[in-house]
C-alpha atoms as a PDB file:
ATOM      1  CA  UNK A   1      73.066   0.248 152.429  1.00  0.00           C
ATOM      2  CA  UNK A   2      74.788  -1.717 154.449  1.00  0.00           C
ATOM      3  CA  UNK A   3      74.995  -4.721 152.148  1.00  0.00           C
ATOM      4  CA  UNK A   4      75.971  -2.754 149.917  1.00  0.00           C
ATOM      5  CA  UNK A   5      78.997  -1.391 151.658  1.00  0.00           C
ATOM      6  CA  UNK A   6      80.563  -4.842 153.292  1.00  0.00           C
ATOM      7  CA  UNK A   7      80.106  -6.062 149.745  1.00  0.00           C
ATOM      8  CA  UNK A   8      82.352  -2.883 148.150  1.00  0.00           C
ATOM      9  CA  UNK A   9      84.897  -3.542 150.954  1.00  0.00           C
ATOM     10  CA  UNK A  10      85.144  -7.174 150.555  1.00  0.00           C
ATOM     11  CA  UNK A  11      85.740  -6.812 146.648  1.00  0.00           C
ATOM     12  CA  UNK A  12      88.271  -4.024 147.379  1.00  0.00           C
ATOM     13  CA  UNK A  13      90.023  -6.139 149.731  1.00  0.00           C
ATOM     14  CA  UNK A  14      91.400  -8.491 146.876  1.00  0.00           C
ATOM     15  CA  UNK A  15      93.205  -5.626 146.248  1.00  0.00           C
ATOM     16  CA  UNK A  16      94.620  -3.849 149.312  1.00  0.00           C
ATOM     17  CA  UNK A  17      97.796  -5.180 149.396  1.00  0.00           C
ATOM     18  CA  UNK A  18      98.895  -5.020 146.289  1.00  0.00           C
ATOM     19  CA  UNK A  19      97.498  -0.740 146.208  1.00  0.00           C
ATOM     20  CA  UNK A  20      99.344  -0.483 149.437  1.00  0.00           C
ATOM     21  CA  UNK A  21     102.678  -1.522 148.172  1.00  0.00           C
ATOM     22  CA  UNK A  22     102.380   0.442 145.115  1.00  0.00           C
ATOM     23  CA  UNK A  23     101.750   3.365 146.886  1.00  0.00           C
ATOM     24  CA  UNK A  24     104.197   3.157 149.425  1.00  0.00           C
ATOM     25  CA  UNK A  25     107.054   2.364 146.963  1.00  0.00           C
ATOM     26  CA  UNK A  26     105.553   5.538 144.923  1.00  0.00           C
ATOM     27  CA  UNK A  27     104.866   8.061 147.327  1.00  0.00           C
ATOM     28  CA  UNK A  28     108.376   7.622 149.691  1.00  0.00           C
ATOM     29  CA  UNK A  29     110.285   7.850 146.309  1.00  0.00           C
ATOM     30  CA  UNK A  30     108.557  11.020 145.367  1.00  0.00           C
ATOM     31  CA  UNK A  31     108.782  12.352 149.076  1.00  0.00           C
ATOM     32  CA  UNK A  32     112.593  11.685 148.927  1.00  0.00           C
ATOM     33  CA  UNK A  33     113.803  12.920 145.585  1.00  0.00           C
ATOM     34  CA  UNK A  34     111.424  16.135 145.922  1.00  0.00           C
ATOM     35  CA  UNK A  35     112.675  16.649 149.541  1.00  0.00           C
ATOM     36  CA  UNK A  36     108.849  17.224 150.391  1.00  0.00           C
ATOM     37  CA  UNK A  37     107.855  15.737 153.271  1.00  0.00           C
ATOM     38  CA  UNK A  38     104.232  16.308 152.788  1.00  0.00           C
ATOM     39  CA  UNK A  39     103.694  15.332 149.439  1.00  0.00           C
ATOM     40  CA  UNK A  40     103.638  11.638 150.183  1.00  0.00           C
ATOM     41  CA  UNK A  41     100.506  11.943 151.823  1.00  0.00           C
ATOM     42  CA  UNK A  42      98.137  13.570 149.503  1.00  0.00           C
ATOM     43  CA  UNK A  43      99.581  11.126 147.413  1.00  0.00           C
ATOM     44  CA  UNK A  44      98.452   8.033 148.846  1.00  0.00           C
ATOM     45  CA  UNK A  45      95.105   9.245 149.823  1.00  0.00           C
ATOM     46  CA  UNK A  46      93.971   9.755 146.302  1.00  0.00           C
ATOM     47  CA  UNK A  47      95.643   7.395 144.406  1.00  0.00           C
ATOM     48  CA  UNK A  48      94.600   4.574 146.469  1.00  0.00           C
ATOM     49  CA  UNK A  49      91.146   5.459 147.111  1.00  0.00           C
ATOM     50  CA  UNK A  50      90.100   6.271 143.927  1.00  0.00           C
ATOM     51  CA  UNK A  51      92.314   2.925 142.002  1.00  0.00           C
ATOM     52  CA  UNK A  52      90.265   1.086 143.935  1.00  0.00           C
ATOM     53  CA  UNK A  53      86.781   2.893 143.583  1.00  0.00           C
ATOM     54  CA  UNK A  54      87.247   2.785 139.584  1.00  0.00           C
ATOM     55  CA  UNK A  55      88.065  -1.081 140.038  1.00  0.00           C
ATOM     56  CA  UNK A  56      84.824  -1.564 141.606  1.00  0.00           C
ATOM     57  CA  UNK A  57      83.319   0.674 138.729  1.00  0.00           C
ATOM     58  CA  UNK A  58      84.967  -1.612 136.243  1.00  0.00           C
ATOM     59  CA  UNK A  59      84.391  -5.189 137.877  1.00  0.00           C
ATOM     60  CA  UNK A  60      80.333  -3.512 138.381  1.00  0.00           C
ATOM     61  CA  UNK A  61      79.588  -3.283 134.566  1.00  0.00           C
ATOM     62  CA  UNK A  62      81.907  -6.107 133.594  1.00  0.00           C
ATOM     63  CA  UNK A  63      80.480  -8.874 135.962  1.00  0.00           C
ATOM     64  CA  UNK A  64      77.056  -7.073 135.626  1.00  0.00           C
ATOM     65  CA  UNK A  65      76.314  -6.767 139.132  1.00  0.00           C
ATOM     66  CA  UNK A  66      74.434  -3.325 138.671  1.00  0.00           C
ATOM     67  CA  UNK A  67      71.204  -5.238 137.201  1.00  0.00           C
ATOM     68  CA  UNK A  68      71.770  -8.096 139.351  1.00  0.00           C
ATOM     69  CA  UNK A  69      71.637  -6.027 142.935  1.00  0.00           C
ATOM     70  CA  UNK A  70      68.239  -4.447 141.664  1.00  0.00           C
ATOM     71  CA  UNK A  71      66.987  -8.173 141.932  1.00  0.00           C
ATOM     72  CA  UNK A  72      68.179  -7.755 145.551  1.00  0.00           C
ATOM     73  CA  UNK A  73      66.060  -6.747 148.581  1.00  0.00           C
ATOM     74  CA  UNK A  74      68.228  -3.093 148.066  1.00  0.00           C
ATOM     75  CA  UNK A  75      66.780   0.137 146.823  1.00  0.00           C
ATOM     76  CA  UNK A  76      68.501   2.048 144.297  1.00  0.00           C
ATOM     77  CA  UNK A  77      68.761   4.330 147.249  1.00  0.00           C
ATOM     78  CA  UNK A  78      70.806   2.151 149.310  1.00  0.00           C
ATOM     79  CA  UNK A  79      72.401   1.202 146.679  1.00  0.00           C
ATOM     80  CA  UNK A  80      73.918   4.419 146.282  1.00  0.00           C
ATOM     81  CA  UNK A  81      74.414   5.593 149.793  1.00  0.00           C
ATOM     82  CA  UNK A  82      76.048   2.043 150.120  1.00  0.00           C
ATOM     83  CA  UNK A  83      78.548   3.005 147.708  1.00  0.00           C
ATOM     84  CA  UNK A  84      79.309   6.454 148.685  1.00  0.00           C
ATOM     85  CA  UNK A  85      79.750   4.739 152.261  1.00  0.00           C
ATOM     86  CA  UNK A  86      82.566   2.620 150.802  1.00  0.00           C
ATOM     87  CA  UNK A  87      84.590   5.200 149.117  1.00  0.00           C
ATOM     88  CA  UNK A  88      84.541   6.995 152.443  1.00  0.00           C
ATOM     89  CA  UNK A  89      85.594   4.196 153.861  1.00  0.00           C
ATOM     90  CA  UNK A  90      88.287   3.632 151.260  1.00  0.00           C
ATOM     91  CA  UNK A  91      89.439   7.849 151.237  1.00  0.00           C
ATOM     92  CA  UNK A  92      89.719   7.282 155.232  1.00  0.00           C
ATOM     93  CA  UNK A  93      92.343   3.531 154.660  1.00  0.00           C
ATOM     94  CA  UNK A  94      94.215   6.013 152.464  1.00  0.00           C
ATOM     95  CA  UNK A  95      94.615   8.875 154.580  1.00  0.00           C
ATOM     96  CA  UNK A  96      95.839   6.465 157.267  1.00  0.00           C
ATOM     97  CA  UNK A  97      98.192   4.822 154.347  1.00  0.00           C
ATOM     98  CA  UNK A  98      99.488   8.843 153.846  1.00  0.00           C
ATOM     99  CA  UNK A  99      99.983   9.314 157.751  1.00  0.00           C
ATOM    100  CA  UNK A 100     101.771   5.658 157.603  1.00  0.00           C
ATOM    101  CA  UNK A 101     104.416   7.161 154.949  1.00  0.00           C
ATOM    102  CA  UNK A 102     105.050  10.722 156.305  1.00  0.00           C
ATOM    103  CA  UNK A 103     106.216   8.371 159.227  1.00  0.00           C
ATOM    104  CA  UNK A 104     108.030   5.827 157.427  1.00  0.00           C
ATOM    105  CA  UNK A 105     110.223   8.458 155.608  1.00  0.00           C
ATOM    106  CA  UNK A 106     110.301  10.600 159.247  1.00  0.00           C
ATOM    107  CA  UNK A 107     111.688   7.632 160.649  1.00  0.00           C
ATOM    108  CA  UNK A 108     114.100   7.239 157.492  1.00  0.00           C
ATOM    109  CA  UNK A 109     115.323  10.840 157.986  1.00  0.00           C
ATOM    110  CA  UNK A 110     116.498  10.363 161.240  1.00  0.00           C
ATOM    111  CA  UNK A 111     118.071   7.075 160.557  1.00  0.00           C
ATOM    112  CA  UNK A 112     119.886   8.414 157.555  1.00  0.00           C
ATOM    113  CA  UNK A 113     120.577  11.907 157.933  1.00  0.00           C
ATOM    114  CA  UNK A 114     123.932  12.034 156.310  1.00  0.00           C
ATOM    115  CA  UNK A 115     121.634  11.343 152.571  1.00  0.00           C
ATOM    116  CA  UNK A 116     121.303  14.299 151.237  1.00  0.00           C
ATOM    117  CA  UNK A 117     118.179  13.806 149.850  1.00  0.00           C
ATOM    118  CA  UNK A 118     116.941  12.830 153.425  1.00  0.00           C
ATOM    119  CA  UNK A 119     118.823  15.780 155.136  1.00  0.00           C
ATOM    120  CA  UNK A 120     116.400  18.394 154.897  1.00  0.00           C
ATOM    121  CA  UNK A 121     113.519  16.867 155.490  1.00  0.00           C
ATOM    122  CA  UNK A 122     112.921  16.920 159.036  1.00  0.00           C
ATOM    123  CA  UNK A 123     113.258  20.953 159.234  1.00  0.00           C
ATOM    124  CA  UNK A 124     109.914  21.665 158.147  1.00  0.00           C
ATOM    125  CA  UNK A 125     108.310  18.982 160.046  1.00  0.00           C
ATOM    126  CA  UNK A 126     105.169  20.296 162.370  1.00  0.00           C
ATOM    127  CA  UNK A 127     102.121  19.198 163.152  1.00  0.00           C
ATOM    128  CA  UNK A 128     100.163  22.290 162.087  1.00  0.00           C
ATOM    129  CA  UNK A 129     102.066  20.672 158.708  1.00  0.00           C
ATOM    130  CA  UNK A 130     100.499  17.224 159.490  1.00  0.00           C
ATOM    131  CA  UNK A 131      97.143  18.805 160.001  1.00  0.00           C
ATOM    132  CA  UNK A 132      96.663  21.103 157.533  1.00  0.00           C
ATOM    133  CA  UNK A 133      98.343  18.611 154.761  1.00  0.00           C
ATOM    134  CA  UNK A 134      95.749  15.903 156.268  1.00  0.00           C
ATOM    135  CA  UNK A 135      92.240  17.686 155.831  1.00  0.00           C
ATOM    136  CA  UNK A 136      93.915  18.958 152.402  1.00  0.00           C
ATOM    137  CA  UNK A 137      94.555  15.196 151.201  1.00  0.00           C
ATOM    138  CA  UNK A 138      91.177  13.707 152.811  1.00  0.00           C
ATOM    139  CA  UNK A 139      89.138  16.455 150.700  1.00  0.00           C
ATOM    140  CA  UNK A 140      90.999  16.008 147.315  1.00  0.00           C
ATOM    141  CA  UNK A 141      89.819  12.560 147.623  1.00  0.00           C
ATOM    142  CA  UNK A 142      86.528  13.351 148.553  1.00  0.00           C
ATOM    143  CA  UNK A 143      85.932  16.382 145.987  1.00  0.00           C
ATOM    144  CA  UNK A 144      86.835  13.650 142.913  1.00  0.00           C
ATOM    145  CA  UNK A 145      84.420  11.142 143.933  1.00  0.00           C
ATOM    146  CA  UNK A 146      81.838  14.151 144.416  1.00  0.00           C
ATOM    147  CA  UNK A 147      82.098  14.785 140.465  1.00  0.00           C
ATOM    148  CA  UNK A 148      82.853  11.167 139.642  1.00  0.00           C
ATOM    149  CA  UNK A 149      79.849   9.490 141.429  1.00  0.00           C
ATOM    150  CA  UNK A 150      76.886  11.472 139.869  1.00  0.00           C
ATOM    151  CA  UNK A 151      78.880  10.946 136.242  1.00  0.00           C
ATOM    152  CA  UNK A 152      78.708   6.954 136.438  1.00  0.00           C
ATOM    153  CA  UNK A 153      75.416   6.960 138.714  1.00  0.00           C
ATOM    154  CA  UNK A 154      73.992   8.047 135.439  1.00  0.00           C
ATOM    155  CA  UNK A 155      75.867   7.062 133.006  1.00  0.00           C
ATOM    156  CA  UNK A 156      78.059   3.579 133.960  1.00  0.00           C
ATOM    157  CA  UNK A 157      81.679   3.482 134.490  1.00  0.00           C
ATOM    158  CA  UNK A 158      82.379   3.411 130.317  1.00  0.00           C
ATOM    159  CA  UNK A 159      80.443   6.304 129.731  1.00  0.00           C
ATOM    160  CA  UNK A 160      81.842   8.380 132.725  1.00  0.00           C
ATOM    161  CA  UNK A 161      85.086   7.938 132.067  1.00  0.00           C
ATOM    162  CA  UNK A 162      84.812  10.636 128.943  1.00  0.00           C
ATOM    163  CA  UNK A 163      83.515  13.455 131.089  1.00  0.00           C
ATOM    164  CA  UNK A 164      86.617  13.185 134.099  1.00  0.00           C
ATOM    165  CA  UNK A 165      89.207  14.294 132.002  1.00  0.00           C
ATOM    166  CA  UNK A 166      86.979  17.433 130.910  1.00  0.00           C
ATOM    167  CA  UNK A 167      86.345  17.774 134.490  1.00  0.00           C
ATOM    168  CA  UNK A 168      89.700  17.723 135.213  1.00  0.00           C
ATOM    169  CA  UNK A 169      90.654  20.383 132.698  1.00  0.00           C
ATOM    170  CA  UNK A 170      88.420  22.513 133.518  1.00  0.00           C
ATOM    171  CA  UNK A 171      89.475  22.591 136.814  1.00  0.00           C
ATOM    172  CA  UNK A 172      92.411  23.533 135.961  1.00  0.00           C
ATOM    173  CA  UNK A 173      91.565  26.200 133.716  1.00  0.00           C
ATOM    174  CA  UNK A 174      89.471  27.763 136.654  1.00  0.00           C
ATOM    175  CA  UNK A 175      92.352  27.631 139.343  1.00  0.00           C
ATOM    176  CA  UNK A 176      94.972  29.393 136.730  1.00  0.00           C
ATOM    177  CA  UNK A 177      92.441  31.838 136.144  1.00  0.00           C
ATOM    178  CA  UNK A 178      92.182  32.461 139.711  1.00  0.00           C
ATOM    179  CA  UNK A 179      95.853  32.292 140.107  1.00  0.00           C
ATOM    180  CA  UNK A 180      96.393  35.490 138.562  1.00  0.00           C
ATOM    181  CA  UNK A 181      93.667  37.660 140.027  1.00  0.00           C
ATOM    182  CA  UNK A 182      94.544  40.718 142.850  1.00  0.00           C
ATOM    183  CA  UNK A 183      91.988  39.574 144.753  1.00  0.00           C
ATOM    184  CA  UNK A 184      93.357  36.043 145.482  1.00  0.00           C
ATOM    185  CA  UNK A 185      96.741  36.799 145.667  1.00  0.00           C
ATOM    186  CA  UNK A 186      95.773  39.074 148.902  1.00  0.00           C
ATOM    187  CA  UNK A 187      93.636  36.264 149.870  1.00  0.00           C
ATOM    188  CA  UNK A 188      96.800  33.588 149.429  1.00  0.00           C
ATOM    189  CA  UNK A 189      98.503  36.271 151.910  1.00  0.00           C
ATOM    190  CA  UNK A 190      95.886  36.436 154.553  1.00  0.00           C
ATOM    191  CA  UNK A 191      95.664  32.933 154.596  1.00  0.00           C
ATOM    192  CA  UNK A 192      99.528  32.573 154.615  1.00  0.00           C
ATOM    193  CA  UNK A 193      99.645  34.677 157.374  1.00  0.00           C
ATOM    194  CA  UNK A 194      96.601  33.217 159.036  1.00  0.00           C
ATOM    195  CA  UNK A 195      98.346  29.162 158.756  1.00  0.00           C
ATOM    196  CA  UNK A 196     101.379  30.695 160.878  1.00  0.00           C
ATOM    197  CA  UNK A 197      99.226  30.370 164.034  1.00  0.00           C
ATOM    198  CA  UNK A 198      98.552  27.169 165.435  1.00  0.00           C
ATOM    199  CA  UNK A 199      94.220  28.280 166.047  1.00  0.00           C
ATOM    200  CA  UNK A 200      94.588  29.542 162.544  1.00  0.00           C
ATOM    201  CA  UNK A 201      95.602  26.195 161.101  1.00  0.00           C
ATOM    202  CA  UNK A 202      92.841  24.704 163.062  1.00  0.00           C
ATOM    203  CA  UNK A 203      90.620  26.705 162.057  1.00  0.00           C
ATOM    204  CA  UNK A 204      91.498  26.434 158.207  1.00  0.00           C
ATOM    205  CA  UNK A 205      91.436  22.839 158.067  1.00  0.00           C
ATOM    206  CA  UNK A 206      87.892  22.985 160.004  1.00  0.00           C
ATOM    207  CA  UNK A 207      86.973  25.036 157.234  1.00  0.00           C
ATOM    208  CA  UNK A 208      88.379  22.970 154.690  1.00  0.00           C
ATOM    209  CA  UNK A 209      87.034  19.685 155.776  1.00  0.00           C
ATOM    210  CA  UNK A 210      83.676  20.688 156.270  1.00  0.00           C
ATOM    211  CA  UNK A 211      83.514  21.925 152.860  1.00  0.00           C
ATOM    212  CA  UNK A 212      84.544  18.641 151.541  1.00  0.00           C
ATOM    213  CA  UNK A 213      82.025  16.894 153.330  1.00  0.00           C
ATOM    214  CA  UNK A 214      79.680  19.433 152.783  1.00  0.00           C
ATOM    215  CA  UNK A 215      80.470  18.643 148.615  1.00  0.00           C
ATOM    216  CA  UNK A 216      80.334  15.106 148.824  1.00  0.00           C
ATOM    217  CA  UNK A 217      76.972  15.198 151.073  1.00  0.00           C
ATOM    218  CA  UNK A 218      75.505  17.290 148.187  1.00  0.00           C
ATOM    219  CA  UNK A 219      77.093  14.460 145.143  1.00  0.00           C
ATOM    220  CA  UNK A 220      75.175  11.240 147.044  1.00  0.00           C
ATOM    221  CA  UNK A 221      71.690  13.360 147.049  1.00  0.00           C
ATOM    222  CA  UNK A 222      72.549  14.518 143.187  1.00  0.00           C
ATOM    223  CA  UNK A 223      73.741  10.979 142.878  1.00  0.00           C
ATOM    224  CA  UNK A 224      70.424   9.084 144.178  1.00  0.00           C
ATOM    225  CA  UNK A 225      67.903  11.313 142.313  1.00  0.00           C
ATOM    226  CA  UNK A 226      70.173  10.542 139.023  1.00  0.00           C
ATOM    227  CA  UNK A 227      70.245   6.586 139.775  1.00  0.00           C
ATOM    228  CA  UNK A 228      66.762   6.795 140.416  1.00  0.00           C
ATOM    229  CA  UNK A 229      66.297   7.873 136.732  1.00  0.00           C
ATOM    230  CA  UNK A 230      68.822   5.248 135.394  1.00  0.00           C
ATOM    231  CA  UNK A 231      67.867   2.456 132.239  1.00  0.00           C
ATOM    232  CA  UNK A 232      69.327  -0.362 132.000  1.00  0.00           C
END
């Protein structure tokens, strides 16, 4: 497992710097001309994270380093864990890359605060905000490689690729259909009310985080028992 991570990290590295830069130029442009000083950070943490996990699919099945690490002294078990072990590694460099922008365009906001699209900024800055926006970003992350993992543990990058944008729609489907229920609109209330107290926005992101590692715990096992049952 541990092979298996350094090795993830030390392919990913190639291409840290140039993910960084492309995120930061991406996310503090979006941040500024939506006047959203949160959105910068969920931003980062996924698109990072998960450019660099399907670049490590891609560079697995094109340099055909799957078949070679079962010639290794590595189970497919470790194999597996070592992977999921990098992407968390990888979701936690891009939540730090998120907190690293909400600062940069804090800082720019009270630099600049005659730019109008800077001016507003800073009045809905918190850190129940920070929080809350922080567990949010570090599960999105974690909840797509929870349904992308299993998907190219059994099938390989190529094939997976045709199920995330099902995935993805049906996703959406599901939280529109929500979206309109009685039920959840008292529940988006409640919780509304509940995120205006500082223990209540502890509380939620608690909540919030544990589920997402909850998710992802339950993807490697579903993960190694699909691996396990792999041809190549």
């Amino acid at each position: 497992m541990k092979a298996m991570l350094w090795s993830d990290l030390l392919v990913a590295k190639k291409y840290f710097v140039q993910q960084i830069l492309l995120c930061l130029v991406v996310a503090v442009f979006v941040c500024i001309m939506t006047s959203n000083l949160y959105v910068g950070m969920p931003l980062a943490s996924v698109m990072m994270p998960f450019s660099l996990a399907f670049t490590l699919f891609a560079l697995d099945e094109r340099g055909n380093w799957e078949q070679f690490r079962l010639a290794l002294p590595l189970s497919r078990t470790d194999i597996v864990l070592g992977r999921y072990a990098s992407l968390a590694v990888l979701a936690l460099i891009g939540l730090v890359l998120g907190a690293l922008i909400l600062g940069l365009v804090v800082a720019a906001a009270t630099l600049f605060p005659s730019i109008p699209q800077l001016a507003g900024l800073l009045t809905t800055l918190s850190w129940q905000g920070i929080v809350l926006v922080a567990a949010i970003s570090i599960v999105i992350i974690l909840a797509m490689f929870s349904l992308t993992m299993p998907l190219v543990s059994r099938f390989g990058m190529t094939k997976a690729v045709r199920f995330v944008p099902l995935l993805a729609v049906v996703g959406i489907m599901v939280v529109f259909s929500l979206g309109g229920n009685d039920e959840m609109s008292v529940f988006a209330t409640n919780l509304a009310n509940l995120l205006a107290t500082p223990g209540g926005t502890l509380a939620v992101a608690g909540i919030v985080l544990a589920a997402g590692l909850a998710l992802y715990a339950l993807s490697g096992v579903l993960s190694v028992r699909l691996y396990a049952k792999r041809q190549f």
